[in-house]
Structure formats: structure tokens, C-alpha cells
Protein backbone atom coordinates (compact mmCIF):
# COMPACT_ATOMS: atom_id res chain seq x y z
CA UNK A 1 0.00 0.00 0.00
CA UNK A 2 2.88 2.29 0.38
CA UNK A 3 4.11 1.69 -2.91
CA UNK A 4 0.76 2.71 -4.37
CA UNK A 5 0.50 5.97 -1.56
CA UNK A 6 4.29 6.82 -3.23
CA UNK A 7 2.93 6.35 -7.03
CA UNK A 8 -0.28 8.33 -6.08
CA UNK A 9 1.48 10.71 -4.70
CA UNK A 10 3.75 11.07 -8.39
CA UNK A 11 0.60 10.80 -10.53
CA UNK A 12 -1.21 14.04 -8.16
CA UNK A 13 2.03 16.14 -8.37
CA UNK A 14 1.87 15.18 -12.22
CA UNK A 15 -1.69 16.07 -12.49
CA UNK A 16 -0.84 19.44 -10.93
CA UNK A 17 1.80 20.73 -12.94
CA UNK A 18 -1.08 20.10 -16.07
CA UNK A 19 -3.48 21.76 -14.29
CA UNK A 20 -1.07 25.11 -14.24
CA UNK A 21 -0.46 24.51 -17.88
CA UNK A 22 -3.94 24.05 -18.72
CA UNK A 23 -4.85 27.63 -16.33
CA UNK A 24 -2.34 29.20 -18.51
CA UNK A 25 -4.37 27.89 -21.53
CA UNK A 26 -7.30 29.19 -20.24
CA UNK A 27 -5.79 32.79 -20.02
CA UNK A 28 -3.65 32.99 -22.94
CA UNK A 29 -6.53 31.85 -25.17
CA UNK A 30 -8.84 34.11 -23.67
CA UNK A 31 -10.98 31.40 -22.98
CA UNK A 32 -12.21 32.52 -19.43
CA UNK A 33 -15.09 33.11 -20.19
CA UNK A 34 -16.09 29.92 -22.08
CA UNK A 35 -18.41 28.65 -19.51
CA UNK A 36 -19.90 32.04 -19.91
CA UNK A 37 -20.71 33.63 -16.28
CA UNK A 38 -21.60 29.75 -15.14
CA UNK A 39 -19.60 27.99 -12.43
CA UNK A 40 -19.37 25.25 -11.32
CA UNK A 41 -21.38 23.86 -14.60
CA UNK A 42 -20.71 25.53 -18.17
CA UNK A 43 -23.81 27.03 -19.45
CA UNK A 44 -25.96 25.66 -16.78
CA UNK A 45 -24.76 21.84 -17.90
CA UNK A 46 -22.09 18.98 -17.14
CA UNK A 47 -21.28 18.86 -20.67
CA UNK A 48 -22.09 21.77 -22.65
CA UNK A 49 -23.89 21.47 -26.03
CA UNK A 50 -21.71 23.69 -27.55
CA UNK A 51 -17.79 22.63 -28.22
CA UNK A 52 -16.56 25.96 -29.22
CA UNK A 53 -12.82 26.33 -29.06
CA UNK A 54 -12.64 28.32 -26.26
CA UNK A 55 -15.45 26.62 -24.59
CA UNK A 56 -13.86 22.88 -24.28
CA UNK A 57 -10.41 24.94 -23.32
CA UNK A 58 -12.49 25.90 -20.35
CA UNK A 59 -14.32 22.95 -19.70
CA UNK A 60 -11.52 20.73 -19.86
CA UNK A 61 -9.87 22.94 -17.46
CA UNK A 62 -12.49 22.60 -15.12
CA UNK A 63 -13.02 19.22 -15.45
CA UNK A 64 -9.00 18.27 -14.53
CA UNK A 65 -9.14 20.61 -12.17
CA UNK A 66 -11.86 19.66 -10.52
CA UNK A 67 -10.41 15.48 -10.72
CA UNK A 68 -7.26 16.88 -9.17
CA UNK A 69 -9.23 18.57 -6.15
CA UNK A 70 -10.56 15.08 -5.25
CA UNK A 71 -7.22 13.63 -5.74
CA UNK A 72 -5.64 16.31 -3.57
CA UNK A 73 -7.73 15.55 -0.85
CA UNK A 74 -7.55 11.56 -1.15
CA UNK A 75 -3.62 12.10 -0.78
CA UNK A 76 -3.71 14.42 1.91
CA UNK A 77 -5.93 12.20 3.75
CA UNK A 78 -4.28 9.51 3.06
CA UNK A 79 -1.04 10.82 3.95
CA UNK A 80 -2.20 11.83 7.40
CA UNK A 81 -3.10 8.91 8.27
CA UNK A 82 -0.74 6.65 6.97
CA UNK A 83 2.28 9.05 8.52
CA UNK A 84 0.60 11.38 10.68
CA UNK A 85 3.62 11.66 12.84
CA UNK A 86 6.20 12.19 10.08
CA UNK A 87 7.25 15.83 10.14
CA UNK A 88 5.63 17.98 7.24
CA UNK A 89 2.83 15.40 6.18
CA UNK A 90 0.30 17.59 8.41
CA UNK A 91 1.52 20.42 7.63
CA UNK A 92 1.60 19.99 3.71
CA UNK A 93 -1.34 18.23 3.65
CA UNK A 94 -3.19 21.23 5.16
CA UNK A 95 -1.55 23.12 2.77
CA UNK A 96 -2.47 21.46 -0.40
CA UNK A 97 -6.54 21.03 0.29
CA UNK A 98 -6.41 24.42 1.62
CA UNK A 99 -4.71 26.14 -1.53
CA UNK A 100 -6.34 24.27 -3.88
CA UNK A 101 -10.09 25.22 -2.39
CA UNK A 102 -8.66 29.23 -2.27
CA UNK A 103 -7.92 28.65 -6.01
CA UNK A 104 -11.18 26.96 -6.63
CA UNK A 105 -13.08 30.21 -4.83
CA UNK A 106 -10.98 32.56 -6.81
CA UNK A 107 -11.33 31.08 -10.56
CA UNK A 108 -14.91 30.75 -9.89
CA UNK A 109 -15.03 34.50 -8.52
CA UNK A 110 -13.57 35.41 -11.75
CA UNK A 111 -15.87 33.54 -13.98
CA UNK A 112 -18.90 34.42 -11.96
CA UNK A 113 -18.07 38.30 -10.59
CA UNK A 114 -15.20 39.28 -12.76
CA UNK A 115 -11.85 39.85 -10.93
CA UNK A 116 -9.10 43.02 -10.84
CA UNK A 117 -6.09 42.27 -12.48
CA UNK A 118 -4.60 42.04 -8.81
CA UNK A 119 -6.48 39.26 -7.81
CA UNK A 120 -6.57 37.52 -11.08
CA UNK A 121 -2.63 37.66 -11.01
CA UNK A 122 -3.19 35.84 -7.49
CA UNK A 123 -4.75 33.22 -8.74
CA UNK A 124 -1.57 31.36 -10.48
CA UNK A 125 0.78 32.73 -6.77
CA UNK A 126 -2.19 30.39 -4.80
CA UNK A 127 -1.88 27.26 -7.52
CA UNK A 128 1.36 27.58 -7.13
CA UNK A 129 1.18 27.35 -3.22
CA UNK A 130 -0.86 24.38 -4.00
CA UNK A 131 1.54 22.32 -6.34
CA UNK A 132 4.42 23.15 -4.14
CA UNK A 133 2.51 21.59 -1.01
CA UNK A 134 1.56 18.54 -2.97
CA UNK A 135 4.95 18.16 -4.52
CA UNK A 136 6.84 18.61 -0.73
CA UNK A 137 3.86 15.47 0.28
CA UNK A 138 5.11 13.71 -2.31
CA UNK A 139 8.72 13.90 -1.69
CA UNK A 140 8.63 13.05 1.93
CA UNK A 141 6.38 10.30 1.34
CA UNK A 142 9.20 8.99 -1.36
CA UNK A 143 11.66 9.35 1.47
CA UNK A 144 9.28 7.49 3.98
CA UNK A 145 8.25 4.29 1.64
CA UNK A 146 11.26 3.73 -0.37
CA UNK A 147 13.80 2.80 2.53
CA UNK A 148 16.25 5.75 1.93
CA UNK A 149 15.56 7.76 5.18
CA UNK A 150 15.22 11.48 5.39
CA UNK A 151 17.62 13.69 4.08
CA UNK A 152 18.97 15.82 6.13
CA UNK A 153 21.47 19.40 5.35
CA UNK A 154 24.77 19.86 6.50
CA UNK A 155 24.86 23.96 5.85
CA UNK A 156 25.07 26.99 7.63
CA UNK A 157 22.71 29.60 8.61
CA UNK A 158 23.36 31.57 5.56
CA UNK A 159 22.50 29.18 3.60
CA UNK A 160 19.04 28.64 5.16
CA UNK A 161 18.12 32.24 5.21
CA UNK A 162 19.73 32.40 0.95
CA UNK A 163 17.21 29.73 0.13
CA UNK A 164 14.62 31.01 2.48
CA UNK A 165 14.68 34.52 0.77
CA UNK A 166 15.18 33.32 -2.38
CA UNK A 167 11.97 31.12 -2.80
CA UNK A 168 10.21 34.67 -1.10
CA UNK A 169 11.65 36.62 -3.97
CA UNK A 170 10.79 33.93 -6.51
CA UNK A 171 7.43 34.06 -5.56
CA UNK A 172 6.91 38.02 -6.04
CA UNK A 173 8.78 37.89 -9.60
CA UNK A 174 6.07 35.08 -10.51
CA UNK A 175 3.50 37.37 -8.97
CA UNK A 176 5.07 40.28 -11.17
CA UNK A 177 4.56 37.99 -14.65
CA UNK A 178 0.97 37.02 -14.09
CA UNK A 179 0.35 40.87 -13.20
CA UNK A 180 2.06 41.27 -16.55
CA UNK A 181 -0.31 39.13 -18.48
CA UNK A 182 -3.42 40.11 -16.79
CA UNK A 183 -3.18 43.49 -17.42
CA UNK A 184 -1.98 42.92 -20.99
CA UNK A 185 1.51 43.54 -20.81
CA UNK A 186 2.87 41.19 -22.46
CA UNK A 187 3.87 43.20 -25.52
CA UNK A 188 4.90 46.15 -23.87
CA UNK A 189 8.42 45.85 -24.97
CA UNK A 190 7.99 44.73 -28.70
CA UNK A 191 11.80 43.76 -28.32
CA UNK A 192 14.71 42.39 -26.25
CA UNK A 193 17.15 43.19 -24.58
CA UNK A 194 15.58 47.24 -25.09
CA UNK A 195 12.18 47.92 -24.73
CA UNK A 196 11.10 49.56 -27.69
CA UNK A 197 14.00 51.03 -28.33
CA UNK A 198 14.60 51.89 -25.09
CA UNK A 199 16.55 51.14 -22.22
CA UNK A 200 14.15 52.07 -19.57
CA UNK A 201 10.81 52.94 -20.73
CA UNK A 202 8.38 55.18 -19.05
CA UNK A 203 7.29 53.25 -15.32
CA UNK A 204 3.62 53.92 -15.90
CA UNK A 205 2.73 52.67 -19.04
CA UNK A 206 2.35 48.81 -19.97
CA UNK A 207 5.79 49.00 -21.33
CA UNK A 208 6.99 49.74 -17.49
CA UNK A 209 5.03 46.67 -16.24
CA UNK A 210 7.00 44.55 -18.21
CA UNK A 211 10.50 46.25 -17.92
CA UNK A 212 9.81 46.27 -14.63
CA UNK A 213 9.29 42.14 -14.38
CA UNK A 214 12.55 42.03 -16.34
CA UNK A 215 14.34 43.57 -14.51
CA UNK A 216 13.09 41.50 -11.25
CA UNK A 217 13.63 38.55 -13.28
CA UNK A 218 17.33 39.66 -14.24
CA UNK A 219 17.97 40.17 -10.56
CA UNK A 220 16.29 36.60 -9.62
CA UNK A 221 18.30 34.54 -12.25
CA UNK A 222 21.75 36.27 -11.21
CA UNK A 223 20.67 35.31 -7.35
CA UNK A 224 20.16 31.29 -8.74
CA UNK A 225 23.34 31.26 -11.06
CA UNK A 226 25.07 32.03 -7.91
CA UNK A 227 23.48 29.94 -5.53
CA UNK A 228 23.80 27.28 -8.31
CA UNK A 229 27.77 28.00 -8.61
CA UNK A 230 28.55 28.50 -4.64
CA UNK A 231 26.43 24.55 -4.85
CA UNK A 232 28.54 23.31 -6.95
CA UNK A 233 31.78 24.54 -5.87
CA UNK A 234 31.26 24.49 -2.16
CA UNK A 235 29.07 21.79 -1.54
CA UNK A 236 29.44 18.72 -3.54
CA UNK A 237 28.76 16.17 -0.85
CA UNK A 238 25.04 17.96 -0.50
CA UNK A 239 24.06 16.20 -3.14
CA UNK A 240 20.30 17.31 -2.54
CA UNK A 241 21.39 20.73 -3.54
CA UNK A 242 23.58 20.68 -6.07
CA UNK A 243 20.82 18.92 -8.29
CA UNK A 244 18.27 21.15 -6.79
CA UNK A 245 20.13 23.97 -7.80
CA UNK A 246 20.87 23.01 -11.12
CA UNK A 247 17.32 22.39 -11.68
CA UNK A 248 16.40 25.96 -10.52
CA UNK A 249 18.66 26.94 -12.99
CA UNK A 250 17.77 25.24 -16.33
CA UNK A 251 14.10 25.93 -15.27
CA UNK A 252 14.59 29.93 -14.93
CA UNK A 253 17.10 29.56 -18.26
CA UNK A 254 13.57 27.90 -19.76
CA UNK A 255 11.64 30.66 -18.57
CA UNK A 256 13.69 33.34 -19.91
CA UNK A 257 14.28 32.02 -23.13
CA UNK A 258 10.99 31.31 -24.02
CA UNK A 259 9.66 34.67 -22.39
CA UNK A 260 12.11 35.79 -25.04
CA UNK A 261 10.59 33.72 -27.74
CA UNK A 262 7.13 35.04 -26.41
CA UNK A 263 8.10 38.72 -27.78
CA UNK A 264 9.45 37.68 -30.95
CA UNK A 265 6.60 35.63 -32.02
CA UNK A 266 3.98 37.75 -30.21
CA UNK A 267 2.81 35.64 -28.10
CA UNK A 268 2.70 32.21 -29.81
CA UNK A 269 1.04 29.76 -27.30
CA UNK A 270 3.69 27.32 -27.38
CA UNK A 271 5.99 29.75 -25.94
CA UNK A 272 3.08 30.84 -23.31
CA UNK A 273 2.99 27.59 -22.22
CA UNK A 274 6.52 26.37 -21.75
CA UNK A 275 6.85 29.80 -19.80
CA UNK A 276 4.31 28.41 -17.33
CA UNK A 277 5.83 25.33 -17.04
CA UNK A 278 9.63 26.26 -16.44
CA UNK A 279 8.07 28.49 -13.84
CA UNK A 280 6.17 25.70 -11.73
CA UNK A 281 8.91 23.20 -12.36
CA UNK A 282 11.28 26.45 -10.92
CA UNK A 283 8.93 26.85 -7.93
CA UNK A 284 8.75 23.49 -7.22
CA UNK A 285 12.62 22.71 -7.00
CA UNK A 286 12.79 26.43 -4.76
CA UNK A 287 10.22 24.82 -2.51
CA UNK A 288 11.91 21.78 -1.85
CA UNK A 289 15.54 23.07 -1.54
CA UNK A 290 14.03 25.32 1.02
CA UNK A 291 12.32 22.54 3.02
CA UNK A 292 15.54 20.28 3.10
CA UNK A 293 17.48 23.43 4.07
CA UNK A 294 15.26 24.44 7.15
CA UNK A 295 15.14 20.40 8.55
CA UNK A 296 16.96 20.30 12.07
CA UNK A 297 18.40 17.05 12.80
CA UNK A 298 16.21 15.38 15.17
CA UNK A 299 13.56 12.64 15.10
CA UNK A 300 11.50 12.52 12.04
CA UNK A 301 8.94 11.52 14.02
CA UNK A 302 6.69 14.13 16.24
């Protein structure tokens, strides 16, 4: 049964990462509202009787998304009561039901009220939340069924409070991007590394939106090249986060590049798409660095 907890586990964290990808869909197809204003049914109906493009974007979305809820909560409750006293399974559990219901509430507030661009931006930063929790569940179950024992860091302070901050700052520059695409700044800058033509545009203009998420994003991929080299150089035996590291850093190399490929196309969905999904998968390896870093060697067991 642990082997199939473990598996489950995979196959939810899996599930999750498609359910960003298929949110970004939603948005960068402007299929939000192809339910119409109807939530939790589309146009009053399970299945709708129209399969417009934009309409079976957004039923799809709602119909994974609602699959992975229920899985999120089997695994969760699973977890706690399979390992209830393993450090983090509470915790994380909480976390992922909890998340994923505040993501639920907002995407249907959206569809059903209309949202700012503020809170609509939120709406990825809480799935996010979400994935990370069920990804951390996941990993410590791995480490709990599989024989191989908890890992544990050999690092210093600094190093806590580096990955601590960083996954803080991670999170805003994320938060910057979908404030970026909600308010339909994607195209500001028609080019790269300049923003049309310039070097720093005007601040209040969509232009300045997205010079301004470049340049947080310039500032957050110098932070993980160094973290990644200090890793690598300093810490070889930590094998946990040297690959962690390197990770982070393909995944925000990913990100740029293809938010570089999403200005030169103008906004081709492929590119829309992989941006989401170097960003989770950069998240996700953040979140976990930054559990292993903050464990304290004592009892895994509360």
C-alpha cells in the first residue's frame, strides 16, 4: 500500500503541474469566459452542447481541475493517516486542500463576478502554493516508503536564510509575470534586450510593467546562477542541492528564453505555455531546496 500511496502521490504532483499549464491555456486563449458567467457547470450543464474552441479549453480545465481537487484531498488524507507523525505530512497536507479550495473560490469568482487584475494575477501565486505543497507530500512520502531515510542538510545559517529569501523573492517575480499578463503587458516591450528602443521605458505605461518584471527577473536569475555556482563549488557532498540547484537553474534559463521567444513571435502559445511550465517546475525545486534546508536534525517523528 505504500508503494501505491508513493505512485499516487507522483501521478497528483503530475496532475498538478497540467493543471497550471492548462490555467495558462485558459488565459492565454482568452478562454475565461467559455463557460460564460456559469460555475461550477458551463452554461448551466455537465457537458455543454456547444464545443466551441474556447469553450472545451475551459471545460476541460475545469473538469482536470476539478479530478485533481478530489485527488488532492484523497492524498492528503491519506497521507495523514498513513504518517501522521512524520514531520511535514500535516503540515503539507493542510496546505495542499487548503490552496487548492482558495484557487477553486478565486477562478470561480472570476468567472462568476469578474476579478481586478490584482487578484486575477493571485490566482496562479495560490496554484502555485498548491503544487508546491503537494509536490513537498510527495517527496517526503518517497523518502518514507522507499527505505532511503530522510535527508537531512549539513549547511550553515546563511544558507538557510539564501534559500529562504530566495523562494520569497521567486514568488513576487512570478506574482510580477501574471500581473504582466493580466493586465496585458505582455507586448509592452515589442523587443529584447531594449524595450522599444529603449533602455528604460516610461514606469507607468504597460511597457513599465514589463520592464519592470525584467528587470526583477534579471535580478532573480543572477541570485540562482550564484546559488547554483557557490552549490557546486562548495558543496558537492550535498548532493540534494547541487541537483536542486541546477534544476532551478535550467528551469529559470527555460523561462527566460521562451519569455524571449514570447516577444518575438507575439505571443505564440507554445511559448506561453513552456513559460508556465519552467516556472512551476522552478517553484517546485525552490520549494523543496528550502524545506531540506530548514530540517533540524532530530527525530522525524513528532
Amino acid at each position: 500500500m505504500d508503494r501505491i500511496l508513493r505512485y499516487f502521490g507522483a501521478l497528483t504532483t503530475f496532475g498538478m503541474l497540467v493543471v497550471m499549464i492548462m490555467g495558462a491555456a485558459v488565459t492565454n486563449t482568452g478562454s475565461s469566459q467559455g463557460c460564460g458567467h456559469s460555475w461550477p457547470l458551463c452554461y448551466g450543464k455537465f457537458v455543454p452542447d456547444t464545443m466551441h474552441p474556447h469553450t472545451l479549453i475551459e471545460w476541460s480545465h475545469r473538469l482536470v481541475s476539478g479530478l485533481l481537487g478530489l485527488m488532492i484531498i484523497i492524498l492528503a488524507v491519506w497521507a495523514w493517516l498513513r504518517f501522521s507523525r512524520v514531520k511535514g505530512v500535516k503540515l503539507n497536507a493542510v496546505l495542499a486542500v487548503l490552496f487548492v479550495i482558495i484557487q477553486s473560490l478565486l477562478g470561480a469568482g472570476a468567472v462568476v463576478w469578474g476579478q481586478s487584475s490584482v487578484v486575477l494575477a493571485m490566482h496562479f501565486g495560490i496554484s502555485l502554493i498548491s503544487f508546491a505543497s503537494v509536490l513537498l507530500l510527495t517527496v517526503i512520502l518517497y523518502e518514507e516508503t522507499t527505505g532511503i531515510g530522510r535527508t537531512f542538510p549539513n549547511v550553515s545559517r546563511a544558507w538557510k536564510w539564501n534559500f529562504n529569501l530566495l523562494i520569497i523573492y521567486a514568488y513576487i517575480v512570478i506574482y510580477s509575470g501574471a500581473f504582466v499578463r493580466h493586465t496585458d503587458s505582455a507586448l509592452g516591450c515589442l523587443d529584447f534586450p531594449r524595450c522599444n528602443g529603449q533602455w528604460v521605458p516610461h514606469l507607468y505605461s504597460r511597457a513599465g510593467i514589463q520592464y519592470i518584471h525584467r528587470t526583477l527577473a534579471l535580478i532573480l536569475f543572477v541570485w540562482i546562477l550564484v546559488t547554483f555556482l557557490k552549490a557546486v563549488l562548495q558543496k558537492q557532498k550535498e548532493r540534494w542541492m547541487v541537483w536542486g540547484t541546477l534544476i532551478a537553474f535550467l528551469s529559470i534559463l527555460g523561462q527566460i528564453a521562451s519569455g524571449i521567444y514570447v516577444i518575438y513571435t507575439r505571443m505564440a502559445l507554445t511559448f506561453l505555455l513552456l513559460h508556465s511550465f519552467f516556472v512551476t517546475v522552478l517553484f517546485g525545486a525552490l520549494a523543496v531546496l528550502t524545506m531540506i534546508a530548514n530540517r533540524k536534525k532530530t527525530p522525524a517523528y513528532s
